[in-house]
Structure formats: structure tokens, C-alpha cells
PDB file of N, CA and C in Angstrom:
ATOM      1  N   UNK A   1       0.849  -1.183   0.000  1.00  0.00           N
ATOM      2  CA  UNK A   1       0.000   0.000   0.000  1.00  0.00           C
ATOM      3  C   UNK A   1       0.882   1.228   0.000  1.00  0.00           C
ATOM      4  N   UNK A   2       1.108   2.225  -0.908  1.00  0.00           N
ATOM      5  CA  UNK A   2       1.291   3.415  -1.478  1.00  0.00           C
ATOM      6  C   UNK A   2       0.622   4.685  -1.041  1.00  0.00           C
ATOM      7  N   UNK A   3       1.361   6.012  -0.070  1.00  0.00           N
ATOM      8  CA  UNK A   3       0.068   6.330   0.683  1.00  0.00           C
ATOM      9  C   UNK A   3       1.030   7.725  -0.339  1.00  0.00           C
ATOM     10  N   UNK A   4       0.346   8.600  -0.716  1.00  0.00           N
ATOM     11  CA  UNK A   4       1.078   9.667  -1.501  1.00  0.00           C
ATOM     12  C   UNK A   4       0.419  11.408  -0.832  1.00  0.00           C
ATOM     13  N   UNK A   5       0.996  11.406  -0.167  1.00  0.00           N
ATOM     14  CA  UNK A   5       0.587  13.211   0.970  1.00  0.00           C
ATOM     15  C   UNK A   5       0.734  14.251  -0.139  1.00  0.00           C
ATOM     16  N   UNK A   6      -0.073  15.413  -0.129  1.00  0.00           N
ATOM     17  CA  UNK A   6      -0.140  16.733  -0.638  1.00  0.00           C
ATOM     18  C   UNK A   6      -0.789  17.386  -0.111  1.00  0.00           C
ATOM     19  N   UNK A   7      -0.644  18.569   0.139  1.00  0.00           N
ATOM     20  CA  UNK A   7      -1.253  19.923   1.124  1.00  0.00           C
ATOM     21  C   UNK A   7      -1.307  20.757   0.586  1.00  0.00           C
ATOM     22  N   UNK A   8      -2.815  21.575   0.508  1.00  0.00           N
ATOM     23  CA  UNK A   8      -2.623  22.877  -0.402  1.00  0.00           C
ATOM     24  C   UNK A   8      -3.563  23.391   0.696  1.00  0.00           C
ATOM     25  N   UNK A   9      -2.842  25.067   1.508  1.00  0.00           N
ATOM     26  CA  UNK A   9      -4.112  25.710   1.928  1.00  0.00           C
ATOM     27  C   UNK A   9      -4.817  24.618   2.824  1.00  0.00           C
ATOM     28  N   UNK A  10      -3.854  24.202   4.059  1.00  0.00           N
ATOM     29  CA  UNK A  10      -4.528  23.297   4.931  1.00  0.00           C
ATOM     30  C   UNK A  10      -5.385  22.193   4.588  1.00  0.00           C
ATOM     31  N   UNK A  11      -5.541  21.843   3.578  1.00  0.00           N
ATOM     32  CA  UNK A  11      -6.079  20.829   2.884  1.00  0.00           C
ATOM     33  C   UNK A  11      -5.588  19.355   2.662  1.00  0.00           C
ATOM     34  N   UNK A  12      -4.805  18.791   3.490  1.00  0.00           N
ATOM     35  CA  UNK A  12      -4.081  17.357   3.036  1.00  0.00           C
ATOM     36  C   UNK A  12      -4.858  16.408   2.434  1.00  0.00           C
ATOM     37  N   UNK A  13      -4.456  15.801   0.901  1.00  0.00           N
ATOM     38  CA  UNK A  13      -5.240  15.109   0.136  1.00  0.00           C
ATOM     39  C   UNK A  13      -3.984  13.437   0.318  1.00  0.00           C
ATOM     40  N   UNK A  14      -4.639  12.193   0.777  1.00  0.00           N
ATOM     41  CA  UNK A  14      -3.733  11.036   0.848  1.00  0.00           C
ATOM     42  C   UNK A  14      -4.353  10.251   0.039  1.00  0.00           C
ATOM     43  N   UNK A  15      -3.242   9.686  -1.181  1.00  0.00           N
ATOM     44  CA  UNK A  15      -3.968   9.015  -2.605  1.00  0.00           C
ATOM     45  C   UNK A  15      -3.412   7.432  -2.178  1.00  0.00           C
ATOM     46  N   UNK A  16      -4.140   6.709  -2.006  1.00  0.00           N
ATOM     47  CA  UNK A  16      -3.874   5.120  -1.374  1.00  0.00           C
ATOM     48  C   UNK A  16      -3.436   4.502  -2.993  1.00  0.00           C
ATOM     49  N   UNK A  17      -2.743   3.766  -3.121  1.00  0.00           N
ATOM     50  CA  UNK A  17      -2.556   3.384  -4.276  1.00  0.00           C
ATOM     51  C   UNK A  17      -2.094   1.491  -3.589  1.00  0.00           C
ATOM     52  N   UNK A  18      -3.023   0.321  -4.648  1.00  0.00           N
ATOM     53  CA  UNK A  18      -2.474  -0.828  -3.937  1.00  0.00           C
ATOM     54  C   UNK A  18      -3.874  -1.153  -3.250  1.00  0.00           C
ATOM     55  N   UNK A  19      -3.883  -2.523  -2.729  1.00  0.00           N
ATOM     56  CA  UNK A  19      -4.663  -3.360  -1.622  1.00  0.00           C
ATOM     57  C   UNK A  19      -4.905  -2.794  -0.326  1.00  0.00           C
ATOM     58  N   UNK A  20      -5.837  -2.327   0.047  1.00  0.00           N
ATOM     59  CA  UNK A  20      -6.538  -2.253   1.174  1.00  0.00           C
ATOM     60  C   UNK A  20      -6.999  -3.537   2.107  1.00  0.00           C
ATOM     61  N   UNK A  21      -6.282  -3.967   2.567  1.00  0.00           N
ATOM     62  CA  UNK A  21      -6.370  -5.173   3.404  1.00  0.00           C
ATOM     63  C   UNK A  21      -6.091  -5.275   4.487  1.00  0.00           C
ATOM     64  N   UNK A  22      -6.373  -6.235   5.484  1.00  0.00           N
ATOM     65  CA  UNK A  22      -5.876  -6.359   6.895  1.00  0.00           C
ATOM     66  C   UNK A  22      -4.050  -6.789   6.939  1.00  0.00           C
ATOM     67  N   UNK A  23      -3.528  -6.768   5.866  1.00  0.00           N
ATOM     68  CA  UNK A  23      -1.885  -7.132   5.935  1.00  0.00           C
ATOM     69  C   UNK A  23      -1.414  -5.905   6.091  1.00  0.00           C
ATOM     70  N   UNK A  24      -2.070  -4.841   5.719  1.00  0.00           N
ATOM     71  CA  UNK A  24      -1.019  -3.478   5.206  1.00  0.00           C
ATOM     72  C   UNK A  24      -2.443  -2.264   5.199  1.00  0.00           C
ATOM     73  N   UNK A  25      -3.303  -2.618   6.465  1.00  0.00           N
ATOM     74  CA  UNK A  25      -4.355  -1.273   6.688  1.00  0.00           C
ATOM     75  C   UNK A  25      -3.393  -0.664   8.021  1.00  0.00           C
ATOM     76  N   UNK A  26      -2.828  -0.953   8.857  1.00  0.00           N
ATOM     77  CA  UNK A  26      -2.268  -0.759   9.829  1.00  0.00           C
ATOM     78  C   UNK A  26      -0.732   0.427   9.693  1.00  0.00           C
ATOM     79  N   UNK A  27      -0.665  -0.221   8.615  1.00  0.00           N
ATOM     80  CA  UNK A  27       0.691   0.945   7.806  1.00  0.00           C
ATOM     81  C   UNK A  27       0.186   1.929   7.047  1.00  0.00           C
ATOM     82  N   UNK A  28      -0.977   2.052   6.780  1.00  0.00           N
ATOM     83  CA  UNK A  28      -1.674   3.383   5.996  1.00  0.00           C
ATOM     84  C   UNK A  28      -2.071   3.878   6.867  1.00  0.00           C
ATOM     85  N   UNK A  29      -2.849   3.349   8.082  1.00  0.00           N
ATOM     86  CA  UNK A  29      -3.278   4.074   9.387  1.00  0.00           C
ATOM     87  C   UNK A  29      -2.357   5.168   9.961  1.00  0.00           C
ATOM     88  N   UNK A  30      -1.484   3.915   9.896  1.00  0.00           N
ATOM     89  CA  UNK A  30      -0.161   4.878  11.030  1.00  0.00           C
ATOM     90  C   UNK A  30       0.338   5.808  10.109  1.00  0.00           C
ATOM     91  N   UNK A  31       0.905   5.637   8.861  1.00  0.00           N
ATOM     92  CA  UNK A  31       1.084   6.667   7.971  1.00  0.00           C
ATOM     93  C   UNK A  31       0.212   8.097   7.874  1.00  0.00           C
ATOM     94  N   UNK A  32      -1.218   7.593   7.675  1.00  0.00           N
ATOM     95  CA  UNK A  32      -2.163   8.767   7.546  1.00  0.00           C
ATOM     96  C   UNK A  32      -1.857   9.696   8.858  1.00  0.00           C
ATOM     97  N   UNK A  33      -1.739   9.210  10.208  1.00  0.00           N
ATOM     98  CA  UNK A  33      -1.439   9.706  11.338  1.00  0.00           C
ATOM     99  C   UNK A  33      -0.254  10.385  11.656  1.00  0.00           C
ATOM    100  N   UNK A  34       0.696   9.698  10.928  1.00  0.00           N
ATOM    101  CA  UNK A  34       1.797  10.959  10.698  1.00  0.00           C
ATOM    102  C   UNK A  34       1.583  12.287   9.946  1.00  0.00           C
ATOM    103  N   UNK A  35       1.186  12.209   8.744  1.00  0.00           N
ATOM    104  CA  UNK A  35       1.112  12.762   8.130  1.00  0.00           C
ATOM    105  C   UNK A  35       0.186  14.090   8.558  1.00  0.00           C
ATOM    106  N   UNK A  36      -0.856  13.477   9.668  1.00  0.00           N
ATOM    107  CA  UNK A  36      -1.823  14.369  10.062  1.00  0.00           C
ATOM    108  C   UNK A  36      -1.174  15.608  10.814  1.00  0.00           C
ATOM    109  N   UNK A  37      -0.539  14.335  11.367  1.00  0.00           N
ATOM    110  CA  UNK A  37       0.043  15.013  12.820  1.00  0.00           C
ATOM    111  C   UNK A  37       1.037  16.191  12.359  1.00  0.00           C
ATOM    112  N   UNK A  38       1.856  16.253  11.436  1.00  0.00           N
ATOM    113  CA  UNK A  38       2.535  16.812  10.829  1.00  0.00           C
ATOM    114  C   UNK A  38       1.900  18.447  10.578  1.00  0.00           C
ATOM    115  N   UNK A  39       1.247  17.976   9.711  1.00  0.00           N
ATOM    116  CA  UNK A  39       0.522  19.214   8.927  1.00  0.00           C
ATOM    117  C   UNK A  39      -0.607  20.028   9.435  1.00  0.00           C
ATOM    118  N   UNK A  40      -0.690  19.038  10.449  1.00  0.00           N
ATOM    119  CA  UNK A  40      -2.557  19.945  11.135  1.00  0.00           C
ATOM    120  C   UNK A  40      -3.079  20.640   9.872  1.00  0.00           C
ATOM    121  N   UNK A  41      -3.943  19.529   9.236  1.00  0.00           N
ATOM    122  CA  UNK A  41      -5.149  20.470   8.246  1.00  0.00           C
ATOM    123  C   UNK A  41      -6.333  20.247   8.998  1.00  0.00           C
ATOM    124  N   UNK A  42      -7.257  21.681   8.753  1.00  0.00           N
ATOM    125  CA  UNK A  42      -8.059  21.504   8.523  1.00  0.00           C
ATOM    126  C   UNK A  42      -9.332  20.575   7.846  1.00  0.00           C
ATOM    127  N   UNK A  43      -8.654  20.377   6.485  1.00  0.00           N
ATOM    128  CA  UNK A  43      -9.610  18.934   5.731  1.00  0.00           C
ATOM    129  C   UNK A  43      -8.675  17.971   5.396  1.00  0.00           C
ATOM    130  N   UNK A  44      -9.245  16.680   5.519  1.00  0.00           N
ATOM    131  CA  UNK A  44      -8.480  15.480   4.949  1.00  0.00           C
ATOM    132  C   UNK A  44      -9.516  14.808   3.876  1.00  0.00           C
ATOM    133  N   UNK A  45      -8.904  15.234   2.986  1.00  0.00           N
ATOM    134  CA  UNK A  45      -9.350  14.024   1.770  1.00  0.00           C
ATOM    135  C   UNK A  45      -8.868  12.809   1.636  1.00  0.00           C
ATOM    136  N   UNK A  46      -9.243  11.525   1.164  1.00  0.00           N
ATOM    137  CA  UNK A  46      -8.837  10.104   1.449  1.00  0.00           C
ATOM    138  C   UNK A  46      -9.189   9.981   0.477  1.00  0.00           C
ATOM    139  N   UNK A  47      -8.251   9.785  -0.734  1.00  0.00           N
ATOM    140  CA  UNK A  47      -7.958   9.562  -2.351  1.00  0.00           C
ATOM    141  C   UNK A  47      -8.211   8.135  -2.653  1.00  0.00           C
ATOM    142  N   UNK A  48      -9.111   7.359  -2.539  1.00  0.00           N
ATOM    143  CA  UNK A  48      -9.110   6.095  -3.153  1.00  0.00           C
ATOM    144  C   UNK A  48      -8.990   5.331  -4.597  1.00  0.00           C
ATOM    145  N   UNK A  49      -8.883   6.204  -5.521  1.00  0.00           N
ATOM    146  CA  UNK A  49      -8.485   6.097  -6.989  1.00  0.00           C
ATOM    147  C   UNK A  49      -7.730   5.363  -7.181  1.00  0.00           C
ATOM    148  N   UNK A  50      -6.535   4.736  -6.664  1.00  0.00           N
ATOM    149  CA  UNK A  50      -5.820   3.705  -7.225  1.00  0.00           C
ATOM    150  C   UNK A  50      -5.616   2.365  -5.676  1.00  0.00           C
ATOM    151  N   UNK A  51      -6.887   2.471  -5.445  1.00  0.00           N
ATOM    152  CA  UNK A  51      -7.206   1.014  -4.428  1.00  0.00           C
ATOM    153  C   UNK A  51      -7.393   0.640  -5.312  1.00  0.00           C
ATOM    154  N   UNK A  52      -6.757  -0.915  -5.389  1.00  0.00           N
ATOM    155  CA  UNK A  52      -7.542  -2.429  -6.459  1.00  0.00           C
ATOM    156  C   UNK A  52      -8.436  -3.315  -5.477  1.00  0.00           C
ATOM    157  N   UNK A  53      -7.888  -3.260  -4.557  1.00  0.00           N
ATOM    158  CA  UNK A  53      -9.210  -4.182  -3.492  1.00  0.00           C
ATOM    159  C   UNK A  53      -8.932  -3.414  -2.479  1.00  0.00           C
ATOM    160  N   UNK A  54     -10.312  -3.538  -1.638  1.00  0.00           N
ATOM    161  CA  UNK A  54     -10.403  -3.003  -0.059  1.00  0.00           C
ATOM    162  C   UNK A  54     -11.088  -4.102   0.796  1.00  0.00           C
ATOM    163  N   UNK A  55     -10.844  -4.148   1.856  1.00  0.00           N
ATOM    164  CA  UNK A  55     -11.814  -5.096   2.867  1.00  0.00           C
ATOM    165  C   UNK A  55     -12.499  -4.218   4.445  1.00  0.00           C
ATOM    166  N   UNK A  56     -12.977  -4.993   5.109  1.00  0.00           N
ATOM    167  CA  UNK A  56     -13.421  -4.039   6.186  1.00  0.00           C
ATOM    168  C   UNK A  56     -12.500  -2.989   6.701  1.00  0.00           C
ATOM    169  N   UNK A  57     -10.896  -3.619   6.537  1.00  0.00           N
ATOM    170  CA  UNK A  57      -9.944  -2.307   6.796  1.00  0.00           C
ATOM    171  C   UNK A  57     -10.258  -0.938   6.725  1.00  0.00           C
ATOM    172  N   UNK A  58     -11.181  -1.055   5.463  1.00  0.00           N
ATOM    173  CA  UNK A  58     -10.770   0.643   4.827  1.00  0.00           C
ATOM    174  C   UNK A  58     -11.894   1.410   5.536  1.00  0.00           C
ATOM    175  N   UNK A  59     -12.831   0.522   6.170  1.00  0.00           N
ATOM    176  CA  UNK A  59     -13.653   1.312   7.431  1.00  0.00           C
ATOM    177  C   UNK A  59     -12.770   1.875   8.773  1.00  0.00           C
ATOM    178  N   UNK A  60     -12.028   1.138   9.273  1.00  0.00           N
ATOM    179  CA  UNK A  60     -10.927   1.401  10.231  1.00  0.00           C
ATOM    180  C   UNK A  60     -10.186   2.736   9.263  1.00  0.00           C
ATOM    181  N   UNK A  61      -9.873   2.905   8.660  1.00  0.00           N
ATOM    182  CA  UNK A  61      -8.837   3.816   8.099  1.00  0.00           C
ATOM    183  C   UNK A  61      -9.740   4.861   7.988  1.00  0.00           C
ATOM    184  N   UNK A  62     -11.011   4.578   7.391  1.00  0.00           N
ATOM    185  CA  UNK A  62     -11.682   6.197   7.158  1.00  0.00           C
ATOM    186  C   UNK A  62     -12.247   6.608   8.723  1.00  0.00           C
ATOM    187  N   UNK A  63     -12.898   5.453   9.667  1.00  0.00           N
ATOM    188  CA  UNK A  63     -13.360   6.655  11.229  1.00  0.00           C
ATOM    189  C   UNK A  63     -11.936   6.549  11.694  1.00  0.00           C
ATOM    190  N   UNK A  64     -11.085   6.285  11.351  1.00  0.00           N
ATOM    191  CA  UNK A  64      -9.650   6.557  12.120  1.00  0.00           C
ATOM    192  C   UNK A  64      -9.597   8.104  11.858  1.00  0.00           C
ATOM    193  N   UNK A  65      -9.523   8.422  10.454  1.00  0.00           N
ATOM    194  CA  UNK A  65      -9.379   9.590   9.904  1.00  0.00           C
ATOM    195  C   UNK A  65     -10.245  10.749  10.432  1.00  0.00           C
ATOM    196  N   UNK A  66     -11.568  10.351  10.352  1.00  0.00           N
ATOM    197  CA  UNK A  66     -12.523  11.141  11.176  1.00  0.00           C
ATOM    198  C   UNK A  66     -12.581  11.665  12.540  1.00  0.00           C
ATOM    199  N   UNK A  67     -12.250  10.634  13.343  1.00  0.00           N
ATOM    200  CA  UNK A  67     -11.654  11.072  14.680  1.00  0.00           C
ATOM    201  C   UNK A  67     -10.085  11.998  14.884  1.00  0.00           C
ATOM    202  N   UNK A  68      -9.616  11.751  14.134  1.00  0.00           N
ATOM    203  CA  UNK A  68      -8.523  12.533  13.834  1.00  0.00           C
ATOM    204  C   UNK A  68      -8.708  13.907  13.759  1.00  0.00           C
ATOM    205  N   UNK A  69      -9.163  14.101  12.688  1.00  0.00           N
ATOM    206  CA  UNK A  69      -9.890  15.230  12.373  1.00  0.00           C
ATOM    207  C   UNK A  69     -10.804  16.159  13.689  1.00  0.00           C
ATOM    208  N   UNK A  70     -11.445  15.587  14.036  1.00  0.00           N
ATOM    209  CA  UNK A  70     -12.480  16.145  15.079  1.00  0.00           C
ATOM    210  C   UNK A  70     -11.577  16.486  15.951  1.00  0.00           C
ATOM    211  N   UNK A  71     -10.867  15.559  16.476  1.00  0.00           N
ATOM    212  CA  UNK A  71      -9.627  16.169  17.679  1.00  0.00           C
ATOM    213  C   UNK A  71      -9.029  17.321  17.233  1.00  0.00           C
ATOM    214  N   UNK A  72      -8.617  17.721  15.705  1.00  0.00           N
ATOM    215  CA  UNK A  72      -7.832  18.789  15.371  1.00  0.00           C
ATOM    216  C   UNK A  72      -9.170  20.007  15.173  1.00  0.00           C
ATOM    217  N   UNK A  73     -10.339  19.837  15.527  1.00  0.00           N
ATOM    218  CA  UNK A  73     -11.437  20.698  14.367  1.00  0.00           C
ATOM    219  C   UNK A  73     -11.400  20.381  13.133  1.00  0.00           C
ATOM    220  N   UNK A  74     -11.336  19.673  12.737  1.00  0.00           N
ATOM    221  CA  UNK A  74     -11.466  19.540  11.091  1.00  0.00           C
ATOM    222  C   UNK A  74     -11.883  18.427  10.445  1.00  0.00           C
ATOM    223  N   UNK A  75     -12.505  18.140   9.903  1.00  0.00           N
ATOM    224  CA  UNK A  75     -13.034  16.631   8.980  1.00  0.00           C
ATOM    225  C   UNK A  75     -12.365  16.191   7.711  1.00  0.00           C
ATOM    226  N   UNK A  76     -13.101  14.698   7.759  1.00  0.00           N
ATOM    227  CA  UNK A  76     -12.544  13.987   6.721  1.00  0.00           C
ATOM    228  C   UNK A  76     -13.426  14.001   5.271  1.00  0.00           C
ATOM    229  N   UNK A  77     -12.912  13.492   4.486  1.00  0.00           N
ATOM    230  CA  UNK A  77     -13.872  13.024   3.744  1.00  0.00           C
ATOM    231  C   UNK A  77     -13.497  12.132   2.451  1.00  0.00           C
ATOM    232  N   UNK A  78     -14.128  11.287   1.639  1.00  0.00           N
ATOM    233  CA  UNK A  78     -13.462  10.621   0.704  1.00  0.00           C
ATOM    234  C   UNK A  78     -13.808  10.623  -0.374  1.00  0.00           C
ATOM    235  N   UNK A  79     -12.974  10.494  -1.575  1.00  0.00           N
ATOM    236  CA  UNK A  79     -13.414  10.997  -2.904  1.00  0.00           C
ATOM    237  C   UNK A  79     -12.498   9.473  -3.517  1.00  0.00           C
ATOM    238  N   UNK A  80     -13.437   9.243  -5.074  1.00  0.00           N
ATOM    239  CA  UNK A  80     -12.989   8.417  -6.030  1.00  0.00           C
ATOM    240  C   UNK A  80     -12.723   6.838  -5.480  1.00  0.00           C
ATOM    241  N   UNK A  81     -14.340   6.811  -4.746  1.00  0.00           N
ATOM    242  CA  UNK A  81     -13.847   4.975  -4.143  1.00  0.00           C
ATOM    243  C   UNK A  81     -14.675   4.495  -5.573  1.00  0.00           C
ATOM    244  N   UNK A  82     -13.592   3.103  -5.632  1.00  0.00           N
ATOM    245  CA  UNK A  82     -14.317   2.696  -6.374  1.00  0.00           C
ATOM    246  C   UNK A  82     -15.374   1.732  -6.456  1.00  0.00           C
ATOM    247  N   UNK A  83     -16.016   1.304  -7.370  1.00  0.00           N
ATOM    248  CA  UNK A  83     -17.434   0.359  -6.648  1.00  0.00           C
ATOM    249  C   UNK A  83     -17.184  -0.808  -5.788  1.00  0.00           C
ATOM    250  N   UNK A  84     -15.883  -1.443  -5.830  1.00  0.00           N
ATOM    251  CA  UNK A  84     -15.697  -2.538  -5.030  1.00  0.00           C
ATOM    252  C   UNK A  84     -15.793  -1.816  -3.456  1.00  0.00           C
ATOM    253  N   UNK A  85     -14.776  -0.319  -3.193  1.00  0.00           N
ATOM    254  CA  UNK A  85     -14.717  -0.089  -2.146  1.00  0.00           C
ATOM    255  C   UNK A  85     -15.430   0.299  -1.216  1.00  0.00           C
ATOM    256  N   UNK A  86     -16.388   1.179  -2.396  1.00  0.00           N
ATOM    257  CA  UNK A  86     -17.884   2.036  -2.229  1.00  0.00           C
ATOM    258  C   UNK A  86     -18.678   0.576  -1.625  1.00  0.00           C
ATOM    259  N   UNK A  87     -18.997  -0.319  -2.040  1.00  0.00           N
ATOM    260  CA  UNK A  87     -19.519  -1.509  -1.774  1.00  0.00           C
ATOM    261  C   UNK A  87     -19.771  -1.591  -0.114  1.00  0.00           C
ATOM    262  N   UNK A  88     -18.387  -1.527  -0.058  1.00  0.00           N
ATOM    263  CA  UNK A  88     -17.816  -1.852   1.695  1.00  0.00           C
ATOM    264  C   UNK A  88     -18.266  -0.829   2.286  1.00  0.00           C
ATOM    265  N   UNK A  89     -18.260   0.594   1.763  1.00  0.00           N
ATOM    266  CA  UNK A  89     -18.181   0.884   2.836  1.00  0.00           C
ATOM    267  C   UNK A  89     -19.923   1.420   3.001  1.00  0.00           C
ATOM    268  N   UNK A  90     -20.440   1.614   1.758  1.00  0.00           N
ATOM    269  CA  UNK A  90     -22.444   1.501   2.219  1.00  0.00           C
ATOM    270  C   UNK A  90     -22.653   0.688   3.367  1.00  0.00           C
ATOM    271  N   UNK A  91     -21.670  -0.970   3.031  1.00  0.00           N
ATOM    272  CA  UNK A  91     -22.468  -1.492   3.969  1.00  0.00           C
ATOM    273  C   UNK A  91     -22.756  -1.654   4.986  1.00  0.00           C
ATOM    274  N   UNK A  92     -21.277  -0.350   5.700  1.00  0.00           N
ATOM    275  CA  UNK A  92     -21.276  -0.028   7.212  1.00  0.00           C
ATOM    276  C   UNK A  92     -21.913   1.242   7.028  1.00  0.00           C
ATOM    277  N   UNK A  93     -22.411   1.837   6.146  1.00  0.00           N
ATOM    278  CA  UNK A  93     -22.595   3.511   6.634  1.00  0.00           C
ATOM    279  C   UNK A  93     -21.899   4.249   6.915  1.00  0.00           C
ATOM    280  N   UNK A  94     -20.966   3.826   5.919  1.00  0.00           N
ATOM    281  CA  UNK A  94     -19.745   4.901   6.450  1.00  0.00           C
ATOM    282  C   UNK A  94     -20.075   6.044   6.286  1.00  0.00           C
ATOM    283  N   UNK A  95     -20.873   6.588   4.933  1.00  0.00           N
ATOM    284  CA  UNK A  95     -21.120   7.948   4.562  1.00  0.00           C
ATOM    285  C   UNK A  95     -21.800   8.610   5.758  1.00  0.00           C
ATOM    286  N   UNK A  96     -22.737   8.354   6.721  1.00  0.00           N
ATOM    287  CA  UNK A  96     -23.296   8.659   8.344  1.00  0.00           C
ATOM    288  C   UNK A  96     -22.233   9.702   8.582  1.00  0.00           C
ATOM    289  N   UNK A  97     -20.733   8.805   8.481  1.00  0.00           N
ATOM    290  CA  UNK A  97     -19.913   9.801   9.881  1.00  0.00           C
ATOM    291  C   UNK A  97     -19.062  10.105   9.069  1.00  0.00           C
ATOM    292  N   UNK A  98     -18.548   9.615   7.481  1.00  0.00           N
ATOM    293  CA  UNK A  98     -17.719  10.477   6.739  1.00  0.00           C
ATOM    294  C   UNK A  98     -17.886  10.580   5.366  1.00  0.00           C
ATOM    295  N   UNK A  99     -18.532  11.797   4.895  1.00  0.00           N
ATOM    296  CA  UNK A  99     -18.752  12.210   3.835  1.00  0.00           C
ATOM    297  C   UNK A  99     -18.285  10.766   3.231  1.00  0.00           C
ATOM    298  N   UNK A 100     -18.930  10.635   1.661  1.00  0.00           N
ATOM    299  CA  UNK A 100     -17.897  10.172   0.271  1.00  0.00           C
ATOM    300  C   UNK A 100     -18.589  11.839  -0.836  1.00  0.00           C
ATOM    301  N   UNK A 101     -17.212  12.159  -1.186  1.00  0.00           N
ATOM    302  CA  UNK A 101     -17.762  13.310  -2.753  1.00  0.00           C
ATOM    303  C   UNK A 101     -17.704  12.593  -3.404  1.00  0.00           C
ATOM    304  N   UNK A 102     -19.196  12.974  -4.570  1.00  0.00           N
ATOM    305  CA  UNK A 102     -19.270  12.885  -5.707  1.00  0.00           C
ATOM    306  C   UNK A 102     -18.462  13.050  -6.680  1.00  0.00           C
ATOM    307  N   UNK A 103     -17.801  12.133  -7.643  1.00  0.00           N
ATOM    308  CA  UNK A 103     -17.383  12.197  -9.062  1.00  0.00           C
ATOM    309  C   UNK A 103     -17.461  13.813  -9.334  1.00  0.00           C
ATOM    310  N   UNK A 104     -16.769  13.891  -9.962  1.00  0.00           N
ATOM    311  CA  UNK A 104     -16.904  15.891 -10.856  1.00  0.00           C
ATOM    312  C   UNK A 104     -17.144  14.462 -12.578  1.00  0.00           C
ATOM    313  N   UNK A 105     -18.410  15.443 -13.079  1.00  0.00           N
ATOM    314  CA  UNK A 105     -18.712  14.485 -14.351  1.00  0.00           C
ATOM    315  C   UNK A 105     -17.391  15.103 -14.932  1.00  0.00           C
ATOM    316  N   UNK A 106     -17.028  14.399 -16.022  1.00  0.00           N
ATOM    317  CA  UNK A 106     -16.074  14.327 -16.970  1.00  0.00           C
ATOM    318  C   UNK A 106     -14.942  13.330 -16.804  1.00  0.00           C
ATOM    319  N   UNK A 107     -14.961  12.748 -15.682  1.00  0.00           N
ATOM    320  CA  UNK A 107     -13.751  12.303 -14.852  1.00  0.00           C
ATOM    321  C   UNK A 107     -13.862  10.818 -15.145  1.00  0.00           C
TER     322      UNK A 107
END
């Protein structure tokens, strides 16, 4: 798992690239948590565009993120899951406690 940080204007965007699994959710966790910790943004975006599989992990990784956030004032949210991941995470409700954005059409 491939975790790729960028910050614009308090904004940290983390692009997961790779398997979302229970072998290697624990090293994106802790990663995302550095990274947080680092930068104190305001928003965290959680880039799922180049996940090939996810499993219940990627629920742990996104209210990880969320709580994160709330401790700093600031929220999460996730953009570009794809239907396998989107799958997973309807079926906890993830969207309840952390946003997913909509596609921008053209994309």
C-alpha cells in the first residue's frame, strides 16, 4: 500500500494506491497519522483512486481519519472509491460519519 501526501491551503489530500487489506491497513493508518500530525489540516481528503481491493480495513482507516480530524477541528472526507470499495463501505454507513464526494462528471 502506497500512501502519496499533498497539502494545499490546509487541505491534506492522501492518494492510497495498492490493496486495502488487513496485511497493510495498519501501515496506511499509522502513515495517515503521521502525516496528520505533521501538517494539522483543517480537511483530509482520502484519495481512493488507485485502491484495487479493499476489505473491512478501509472502514478502520476512514473513522480513524474522522476522529482525527475532530480532535484537530477539522473533517474527513473521501473521494474516487471505487465500486468494489464504495460496496464496503455503504455497507457499514460509512457515509453517516464520513462524507464520500461525488465524481466531478467528466472524470
Amino acid at each position: 500500500m502506497e500512501v502519496i501526501s499533498t497539502c494545499k491551503e490546509r487541505t491534506s489530500t492522501l492518494q492510497f494506491r495498492g490493496e486495502l487489506d488487513h496485511h497493510n491497513a495498519k501501515e496506511a493508518i499509522r502513515r495517515m497519522e503521521q502525516i496528520v500530525a505533521a501538517a494539522l489540516p483543517k480537511q483530509l481528503i482520502l484519495d481512493f483512486a488507485g485502491v484495487t481491493f479493499m476489505d473491512s480495513s478501509g472502514i478502520a482507516l476512514a473513522v480513524r481519519a474522522q476522529r482525527q480530524m475532530n480532535a484537530l477541528g477539522g473533517n474527513a472526507a473521501l473521494c474516487n472509491v471505487p465500486s468494489q470499495a464504495k460496496k464496503v463501505f455503504d455497507a457499514a454507513g460509512i457515509n453517516r460519519m464520513v462524507p464520500i464526494l461525488e465524481e466531478e462528471k467528466g472524470k
